[in-house]
PDB file of N, CA and C in Angstrom:
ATOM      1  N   UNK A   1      68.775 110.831 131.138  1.00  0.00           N
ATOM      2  CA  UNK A   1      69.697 110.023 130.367  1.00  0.00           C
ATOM      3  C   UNK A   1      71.122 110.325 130.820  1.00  0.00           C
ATOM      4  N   UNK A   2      71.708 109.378 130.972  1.00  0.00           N
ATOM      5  CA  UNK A   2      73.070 109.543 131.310  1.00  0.00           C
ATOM      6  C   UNK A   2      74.263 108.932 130.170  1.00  0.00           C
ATOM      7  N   UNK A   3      75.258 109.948 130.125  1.00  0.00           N
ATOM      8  CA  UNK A   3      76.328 109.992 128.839  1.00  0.00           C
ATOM      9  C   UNK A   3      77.683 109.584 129.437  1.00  0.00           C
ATOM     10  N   UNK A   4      78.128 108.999 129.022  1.00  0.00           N
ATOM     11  CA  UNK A   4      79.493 108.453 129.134  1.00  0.00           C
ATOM     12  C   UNK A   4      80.520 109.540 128.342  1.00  0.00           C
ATOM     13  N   UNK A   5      81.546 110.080 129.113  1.00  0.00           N
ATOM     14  CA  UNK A   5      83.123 110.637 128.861  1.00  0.00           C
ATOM     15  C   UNK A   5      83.637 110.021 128.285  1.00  0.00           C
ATOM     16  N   UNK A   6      83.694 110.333 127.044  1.00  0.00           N
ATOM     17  CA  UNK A   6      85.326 109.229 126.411  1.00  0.00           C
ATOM     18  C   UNK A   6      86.564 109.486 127.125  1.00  0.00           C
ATOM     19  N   UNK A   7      87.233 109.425 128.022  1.00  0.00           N
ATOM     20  CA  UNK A   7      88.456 109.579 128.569  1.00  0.00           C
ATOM     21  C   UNK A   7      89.595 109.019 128.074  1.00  0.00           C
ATOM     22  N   UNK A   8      89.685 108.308 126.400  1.00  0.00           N
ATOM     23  CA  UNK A   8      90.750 108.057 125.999  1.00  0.00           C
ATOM     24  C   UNK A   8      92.063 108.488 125.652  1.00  0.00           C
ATOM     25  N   UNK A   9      93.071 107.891 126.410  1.00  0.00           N
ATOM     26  CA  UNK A   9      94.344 108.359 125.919  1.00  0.00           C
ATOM     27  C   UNK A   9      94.773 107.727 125.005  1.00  0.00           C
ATOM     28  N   UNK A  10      95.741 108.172 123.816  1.00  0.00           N
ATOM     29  CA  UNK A  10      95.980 107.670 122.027  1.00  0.00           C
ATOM     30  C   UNK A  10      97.258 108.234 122.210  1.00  0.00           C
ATOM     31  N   UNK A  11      98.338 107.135 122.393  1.00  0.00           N
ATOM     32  CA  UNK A  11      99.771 107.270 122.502  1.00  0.00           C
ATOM     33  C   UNK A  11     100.753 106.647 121.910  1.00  0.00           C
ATOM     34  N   UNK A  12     101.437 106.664 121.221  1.00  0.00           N
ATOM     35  CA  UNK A  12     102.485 105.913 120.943  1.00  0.00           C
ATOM     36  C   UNK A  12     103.182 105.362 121.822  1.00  0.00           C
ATOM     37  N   UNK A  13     103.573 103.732 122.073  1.00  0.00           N
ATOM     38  CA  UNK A  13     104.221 103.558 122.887  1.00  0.00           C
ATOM     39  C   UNK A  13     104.975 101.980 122.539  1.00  0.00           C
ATOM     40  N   UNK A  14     106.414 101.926 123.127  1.00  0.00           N
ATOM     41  CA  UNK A  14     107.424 100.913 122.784  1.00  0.00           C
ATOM     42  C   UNK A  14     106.486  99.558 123.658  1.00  0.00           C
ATOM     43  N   UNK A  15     106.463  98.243 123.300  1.00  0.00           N
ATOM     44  CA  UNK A  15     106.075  97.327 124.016  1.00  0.00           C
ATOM     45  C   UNK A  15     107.609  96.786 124.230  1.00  0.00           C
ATOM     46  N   UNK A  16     107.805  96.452 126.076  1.00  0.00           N
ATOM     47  CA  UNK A  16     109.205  96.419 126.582  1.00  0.00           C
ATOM     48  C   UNK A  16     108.947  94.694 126.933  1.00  0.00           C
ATOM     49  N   UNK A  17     108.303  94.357 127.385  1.00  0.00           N
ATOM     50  CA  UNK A  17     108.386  93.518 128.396  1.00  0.00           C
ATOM     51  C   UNK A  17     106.675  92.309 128.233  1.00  0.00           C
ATOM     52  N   UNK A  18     106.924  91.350 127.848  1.00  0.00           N
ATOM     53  CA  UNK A  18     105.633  90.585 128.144  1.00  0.00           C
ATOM     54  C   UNK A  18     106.257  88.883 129.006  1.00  0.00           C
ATOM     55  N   UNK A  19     105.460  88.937 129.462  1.00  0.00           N
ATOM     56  CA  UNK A  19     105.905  87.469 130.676  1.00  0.00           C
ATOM     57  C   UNK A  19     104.623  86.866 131.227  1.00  0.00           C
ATOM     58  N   UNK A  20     104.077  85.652 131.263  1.00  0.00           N
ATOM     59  CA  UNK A  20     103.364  85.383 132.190  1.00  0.00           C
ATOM     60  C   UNK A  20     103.429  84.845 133.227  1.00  0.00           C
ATOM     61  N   UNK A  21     102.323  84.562 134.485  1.00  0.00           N
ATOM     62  CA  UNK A  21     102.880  84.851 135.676  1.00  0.00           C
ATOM     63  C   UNK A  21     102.660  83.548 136.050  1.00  0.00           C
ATOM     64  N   UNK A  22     102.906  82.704 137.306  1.00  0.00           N
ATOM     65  CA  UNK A  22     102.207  81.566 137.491  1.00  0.00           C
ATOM     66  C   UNK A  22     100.712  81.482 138.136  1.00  0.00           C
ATOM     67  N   UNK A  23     100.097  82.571 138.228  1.00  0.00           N
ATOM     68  CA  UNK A  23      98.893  83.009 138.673  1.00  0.00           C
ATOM     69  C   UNK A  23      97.910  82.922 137.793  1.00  0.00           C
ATOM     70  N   UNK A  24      98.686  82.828 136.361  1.00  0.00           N
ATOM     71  CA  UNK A  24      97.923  82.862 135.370  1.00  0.00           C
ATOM     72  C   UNK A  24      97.287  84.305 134.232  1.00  0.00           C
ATOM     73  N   UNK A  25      98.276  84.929 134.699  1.00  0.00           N
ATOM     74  CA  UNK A  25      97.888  86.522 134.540  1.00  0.00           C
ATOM     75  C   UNK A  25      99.766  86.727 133.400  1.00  0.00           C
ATOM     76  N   UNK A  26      99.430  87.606 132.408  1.00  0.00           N
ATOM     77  CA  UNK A  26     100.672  88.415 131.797  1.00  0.00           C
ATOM     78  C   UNK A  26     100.649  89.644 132.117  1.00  0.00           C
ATOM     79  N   UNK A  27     101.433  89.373 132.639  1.00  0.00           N
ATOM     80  CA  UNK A  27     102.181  90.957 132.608  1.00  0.00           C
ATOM     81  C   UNK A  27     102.591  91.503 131.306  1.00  0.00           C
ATOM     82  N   UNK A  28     102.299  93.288 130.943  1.00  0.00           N
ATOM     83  CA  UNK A  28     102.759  93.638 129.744  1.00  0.00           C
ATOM     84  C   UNK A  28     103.038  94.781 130.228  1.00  0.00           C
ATOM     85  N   UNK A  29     104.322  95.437 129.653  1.00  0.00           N
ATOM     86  CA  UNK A  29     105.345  96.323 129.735  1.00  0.00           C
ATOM     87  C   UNK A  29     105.221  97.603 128.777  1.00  0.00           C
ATOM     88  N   UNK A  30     104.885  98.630 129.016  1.00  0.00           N
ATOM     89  CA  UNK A  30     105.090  99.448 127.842  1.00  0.00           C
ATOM     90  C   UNK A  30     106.009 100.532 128.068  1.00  0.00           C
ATOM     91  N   UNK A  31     106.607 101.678 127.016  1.00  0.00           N
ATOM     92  CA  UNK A  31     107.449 102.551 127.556  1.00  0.00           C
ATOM     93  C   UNK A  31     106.698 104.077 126.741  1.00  0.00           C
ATOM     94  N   UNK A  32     106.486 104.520 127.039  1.00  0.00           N
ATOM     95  CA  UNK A  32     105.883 105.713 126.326  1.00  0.00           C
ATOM     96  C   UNK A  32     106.720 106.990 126.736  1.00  0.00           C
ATOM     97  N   UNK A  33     107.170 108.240 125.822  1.00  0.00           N
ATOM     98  CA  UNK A  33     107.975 108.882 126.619  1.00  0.00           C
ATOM     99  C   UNK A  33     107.056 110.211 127.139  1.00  0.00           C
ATOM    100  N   UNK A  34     107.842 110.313 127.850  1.00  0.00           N
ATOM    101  CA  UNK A  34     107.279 111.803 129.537  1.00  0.00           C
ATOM    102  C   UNK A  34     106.109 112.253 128.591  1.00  0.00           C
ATOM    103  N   UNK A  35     106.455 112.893 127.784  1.00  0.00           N
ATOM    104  CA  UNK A  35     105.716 114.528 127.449  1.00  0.00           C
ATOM    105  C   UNK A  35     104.543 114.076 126.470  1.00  0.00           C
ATOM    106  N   UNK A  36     104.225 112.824 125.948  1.00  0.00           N
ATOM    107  CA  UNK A  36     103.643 112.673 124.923  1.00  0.00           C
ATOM    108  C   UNK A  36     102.282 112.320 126.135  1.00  0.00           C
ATOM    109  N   UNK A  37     102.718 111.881 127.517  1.00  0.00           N
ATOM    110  CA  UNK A  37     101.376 111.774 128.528  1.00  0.00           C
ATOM    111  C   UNK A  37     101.165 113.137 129.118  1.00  0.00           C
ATOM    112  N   UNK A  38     101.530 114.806 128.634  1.00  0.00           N
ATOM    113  CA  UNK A  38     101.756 115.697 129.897  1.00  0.00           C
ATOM    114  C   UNK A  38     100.135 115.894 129.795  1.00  0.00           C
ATOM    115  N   UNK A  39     100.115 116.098 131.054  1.00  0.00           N
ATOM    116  CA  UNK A  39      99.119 116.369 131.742  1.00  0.00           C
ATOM    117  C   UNK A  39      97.734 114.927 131.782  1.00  0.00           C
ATOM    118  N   UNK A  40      98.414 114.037 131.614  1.00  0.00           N
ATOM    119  CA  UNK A  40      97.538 112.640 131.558  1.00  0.00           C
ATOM    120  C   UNK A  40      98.312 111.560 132.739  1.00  0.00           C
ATOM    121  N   UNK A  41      99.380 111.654 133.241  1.00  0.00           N
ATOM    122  CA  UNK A  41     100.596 110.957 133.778  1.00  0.00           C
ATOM    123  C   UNK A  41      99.167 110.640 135.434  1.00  0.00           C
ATOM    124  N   UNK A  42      98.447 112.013 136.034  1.00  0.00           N
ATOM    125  CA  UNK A  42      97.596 111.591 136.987  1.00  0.00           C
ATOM    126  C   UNK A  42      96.725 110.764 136.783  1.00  0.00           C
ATOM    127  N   UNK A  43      96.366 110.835 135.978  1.00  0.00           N
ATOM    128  CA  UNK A  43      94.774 110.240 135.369  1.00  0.00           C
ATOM    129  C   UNK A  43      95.315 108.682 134.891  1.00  0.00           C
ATOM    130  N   UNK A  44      96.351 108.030 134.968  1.00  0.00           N
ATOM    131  CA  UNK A  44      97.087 106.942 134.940  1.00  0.00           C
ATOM    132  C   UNK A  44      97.156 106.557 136.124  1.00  0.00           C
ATOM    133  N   UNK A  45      98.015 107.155 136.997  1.00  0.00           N
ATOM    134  CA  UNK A  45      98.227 107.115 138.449  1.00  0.00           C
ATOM    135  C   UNK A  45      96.979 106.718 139.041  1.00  0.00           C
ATOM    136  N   UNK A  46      95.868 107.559 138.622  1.00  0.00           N
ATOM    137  CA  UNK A  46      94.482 107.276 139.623  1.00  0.00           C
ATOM    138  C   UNK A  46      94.104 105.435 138.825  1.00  0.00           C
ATOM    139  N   UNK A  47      94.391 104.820 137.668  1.00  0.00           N
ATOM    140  CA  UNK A  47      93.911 103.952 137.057  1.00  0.00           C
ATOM    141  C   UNK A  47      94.103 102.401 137.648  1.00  0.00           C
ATOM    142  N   UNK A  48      95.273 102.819 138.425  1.00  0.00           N
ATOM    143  CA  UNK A  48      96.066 101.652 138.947  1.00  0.00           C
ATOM    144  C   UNK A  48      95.305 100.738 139.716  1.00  0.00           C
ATOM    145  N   UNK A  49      95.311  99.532 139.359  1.00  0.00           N
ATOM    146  CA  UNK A  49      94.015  97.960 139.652  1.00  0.00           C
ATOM    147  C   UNK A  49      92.652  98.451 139.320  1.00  0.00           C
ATOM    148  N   UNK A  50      92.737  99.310 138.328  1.00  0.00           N
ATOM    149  CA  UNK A  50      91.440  99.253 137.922  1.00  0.00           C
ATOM    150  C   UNK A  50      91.259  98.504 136.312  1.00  0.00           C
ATOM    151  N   UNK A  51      90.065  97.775 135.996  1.00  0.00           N
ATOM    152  CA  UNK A  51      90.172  97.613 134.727  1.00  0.00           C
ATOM    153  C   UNK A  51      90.538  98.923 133.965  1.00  0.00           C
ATOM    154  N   UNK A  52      90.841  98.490 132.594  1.00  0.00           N
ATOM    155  CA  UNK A  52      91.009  99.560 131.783  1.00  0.00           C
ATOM    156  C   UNK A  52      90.863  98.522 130.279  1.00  0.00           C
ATOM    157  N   UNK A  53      90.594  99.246 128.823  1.00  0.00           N
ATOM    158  CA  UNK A  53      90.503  98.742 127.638  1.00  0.00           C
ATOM    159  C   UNK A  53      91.630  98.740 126.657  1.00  0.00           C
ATOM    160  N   UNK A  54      92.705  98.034 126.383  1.00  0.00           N
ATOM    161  CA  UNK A  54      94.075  98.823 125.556  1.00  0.00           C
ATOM    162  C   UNK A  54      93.655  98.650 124.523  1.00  0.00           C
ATOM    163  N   UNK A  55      94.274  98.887 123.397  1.00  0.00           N
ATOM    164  CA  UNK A  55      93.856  98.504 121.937  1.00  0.00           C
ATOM    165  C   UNK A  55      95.142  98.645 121.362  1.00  0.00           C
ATOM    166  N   UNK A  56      96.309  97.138 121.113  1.00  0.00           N
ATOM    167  CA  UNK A  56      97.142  97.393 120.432  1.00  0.00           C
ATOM    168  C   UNK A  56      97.503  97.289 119.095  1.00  0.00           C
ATOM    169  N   UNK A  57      98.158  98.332 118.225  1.00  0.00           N
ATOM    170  CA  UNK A  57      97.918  98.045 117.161  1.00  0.00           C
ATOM    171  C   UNK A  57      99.408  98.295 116.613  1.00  0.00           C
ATOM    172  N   UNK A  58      99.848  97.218 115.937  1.00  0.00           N
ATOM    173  CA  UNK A  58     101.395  96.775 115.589  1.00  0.00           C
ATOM    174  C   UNK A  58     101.689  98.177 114.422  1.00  0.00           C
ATOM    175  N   UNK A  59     103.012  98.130 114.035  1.00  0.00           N
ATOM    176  CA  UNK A  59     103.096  99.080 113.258  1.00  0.00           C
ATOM    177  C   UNK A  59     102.844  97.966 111.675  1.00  0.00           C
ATOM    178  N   UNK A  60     102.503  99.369 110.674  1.00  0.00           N
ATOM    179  CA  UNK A  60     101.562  98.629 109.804  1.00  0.00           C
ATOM    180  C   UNK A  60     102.769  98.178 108.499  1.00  0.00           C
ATOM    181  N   UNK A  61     103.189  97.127 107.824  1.00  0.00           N
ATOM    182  CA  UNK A  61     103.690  97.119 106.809  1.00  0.00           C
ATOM    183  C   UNK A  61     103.353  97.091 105.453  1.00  0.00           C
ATOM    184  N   UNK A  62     104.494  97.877 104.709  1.00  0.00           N
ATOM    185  CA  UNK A  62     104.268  98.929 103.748  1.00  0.00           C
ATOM    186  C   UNK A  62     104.069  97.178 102.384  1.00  0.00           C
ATOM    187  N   UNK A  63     103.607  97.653 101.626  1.00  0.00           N
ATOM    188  CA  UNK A  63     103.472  96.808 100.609  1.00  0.00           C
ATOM    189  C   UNK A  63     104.182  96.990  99.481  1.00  0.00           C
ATOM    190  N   UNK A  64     105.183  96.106  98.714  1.00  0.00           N
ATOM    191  CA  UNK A  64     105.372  96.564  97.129  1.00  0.00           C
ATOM    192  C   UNK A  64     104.036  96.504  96.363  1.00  0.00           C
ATOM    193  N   UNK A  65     103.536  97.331  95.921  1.00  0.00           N
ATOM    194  CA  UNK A  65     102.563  97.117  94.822  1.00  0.00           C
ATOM    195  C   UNK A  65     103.137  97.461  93.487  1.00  0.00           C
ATOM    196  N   UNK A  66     103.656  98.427  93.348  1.00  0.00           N
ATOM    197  CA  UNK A  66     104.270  98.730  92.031  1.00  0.00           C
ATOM    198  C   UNK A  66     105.361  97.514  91.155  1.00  0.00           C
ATOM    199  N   UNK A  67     106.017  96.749  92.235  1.00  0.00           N
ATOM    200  CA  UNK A  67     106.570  95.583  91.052  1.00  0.00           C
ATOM    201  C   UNK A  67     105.872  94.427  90.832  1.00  0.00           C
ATOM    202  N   UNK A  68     105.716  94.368  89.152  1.00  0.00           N
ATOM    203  CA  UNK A  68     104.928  93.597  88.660  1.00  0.00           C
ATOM    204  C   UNK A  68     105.113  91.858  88.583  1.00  0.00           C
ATOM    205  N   UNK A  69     106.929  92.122  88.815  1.00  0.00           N
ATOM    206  CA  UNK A  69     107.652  90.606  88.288  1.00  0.00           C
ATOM    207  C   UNK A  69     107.598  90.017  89.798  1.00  0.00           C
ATOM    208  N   UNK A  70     108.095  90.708  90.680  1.00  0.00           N
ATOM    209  CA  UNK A  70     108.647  90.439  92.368  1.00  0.00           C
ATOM    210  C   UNK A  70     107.704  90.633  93.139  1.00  0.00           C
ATOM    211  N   UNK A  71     107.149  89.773  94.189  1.00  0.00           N
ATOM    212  CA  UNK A  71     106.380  89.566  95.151  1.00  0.00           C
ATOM    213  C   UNK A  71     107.554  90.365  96.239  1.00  0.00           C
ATOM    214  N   UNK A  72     107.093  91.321  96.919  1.00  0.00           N
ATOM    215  CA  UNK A  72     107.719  91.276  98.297  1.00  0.00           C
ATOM    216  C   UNK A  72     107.902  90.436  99.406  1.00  0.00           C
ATOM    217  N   UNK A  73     109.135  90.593  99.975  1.00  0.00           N
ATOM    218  CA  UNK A  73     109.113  89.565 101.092  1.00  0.00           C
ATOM    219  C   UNK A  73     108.035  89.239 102.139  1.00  0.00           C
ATOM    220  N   UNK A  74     107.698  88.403 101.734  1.00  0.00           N
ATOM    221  CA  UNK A  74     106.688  88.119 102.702  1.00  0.00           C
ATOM    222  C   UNK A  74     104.969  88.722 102.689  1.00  0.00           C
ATOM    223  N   UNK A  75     104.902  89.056 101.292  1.00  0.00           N
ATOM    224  CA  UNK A  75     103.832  89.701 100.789  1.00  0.00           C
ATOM    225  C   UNK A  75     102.820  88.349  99.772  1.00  0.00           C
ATOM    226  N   UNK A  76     101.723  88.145 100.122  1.00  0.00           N
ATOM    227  CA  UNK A  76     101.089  87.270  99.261  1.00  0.00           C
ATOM    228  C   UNK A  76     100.086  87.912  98.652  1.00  0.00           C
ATOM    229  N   UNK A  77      99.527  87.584  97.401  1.00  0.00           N
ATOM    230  CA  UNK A  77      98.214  87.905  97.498  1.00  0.00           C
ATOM    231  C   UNK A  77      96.885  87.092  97.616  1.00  0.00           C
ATOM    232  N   UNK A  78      95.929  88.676  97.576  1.00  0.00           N
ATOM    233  CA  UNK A  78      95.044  87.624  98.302  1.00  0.00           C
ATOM    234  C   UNK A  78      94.105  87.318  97.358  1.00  0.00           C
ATOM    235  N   UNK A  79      94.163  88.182  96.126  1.00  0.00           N
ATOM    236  CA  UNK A  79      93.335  87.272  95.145  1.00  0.00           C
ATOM    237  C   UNK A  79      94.237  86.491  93.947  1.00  0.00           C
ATOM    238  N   UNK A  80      93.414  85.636  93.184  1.00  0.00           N
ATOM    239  CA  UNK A  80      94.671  84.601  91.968  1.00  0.00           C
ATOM    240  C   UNK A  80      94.351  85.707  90.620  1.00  0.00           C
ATOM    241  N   UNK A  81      94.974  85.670  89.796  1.00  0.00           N
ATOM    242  CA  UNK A  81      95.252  86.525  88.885  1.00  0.00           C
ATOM    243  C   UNK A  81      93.861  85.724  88.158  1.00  0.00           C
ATOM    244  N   UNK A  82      93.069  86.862  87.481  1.00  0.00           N
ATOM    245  CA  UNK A  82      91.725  86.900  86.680  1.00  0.00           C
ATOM    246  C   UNK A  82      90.572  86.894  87.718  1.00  0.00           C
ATOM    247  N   UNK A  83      91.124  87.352  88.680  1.00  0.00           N
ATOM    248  CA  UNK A  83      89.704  87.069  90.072  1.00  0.00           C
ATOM    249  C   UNK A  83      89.057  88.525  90.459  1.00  0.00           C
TER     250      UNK A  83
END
């Protein structure tokens, strides 16, 4: 039986740059700083034109729940009152 390495790297990182190309392909930009890759920066280097899996996940927004009268901006809910 053969087992698969999780080799995932889990980083915080700024999204800089998205564009698409006329090839039909986007380009996406990220900025992550030095030290949060140390000792991962090769194992990137070796990745280059190879597939790879990203998983981006936006930063999460906070909810008012505690006011009863005021909906937050941009906050709905998702059930109707008696549901």
């Amino acid at each position: 039986m053969t087992e698969l390495k999780d080799n995932s790297i889990e980083v915080p990182a700024m999204l800089a740059d998205v564009h698409p190309t006329p090839k039909g392909v986007t380009k996406v930009n990220f900025e992550v700083e030095t030290e949060l890759l140390d000792g991962h920066i090769g194992e990137l280097a070796n990745l280059l034109n190879y597939n790879i899996v990203l998983k981006i996940t936006p930063n999460q927004t906070e909810l008012d729940t505690d006011s009863a009268n005021k909906e937050a901006d941009g906050q709905t809910d998702l059930l109707k009152d008696g549901d």
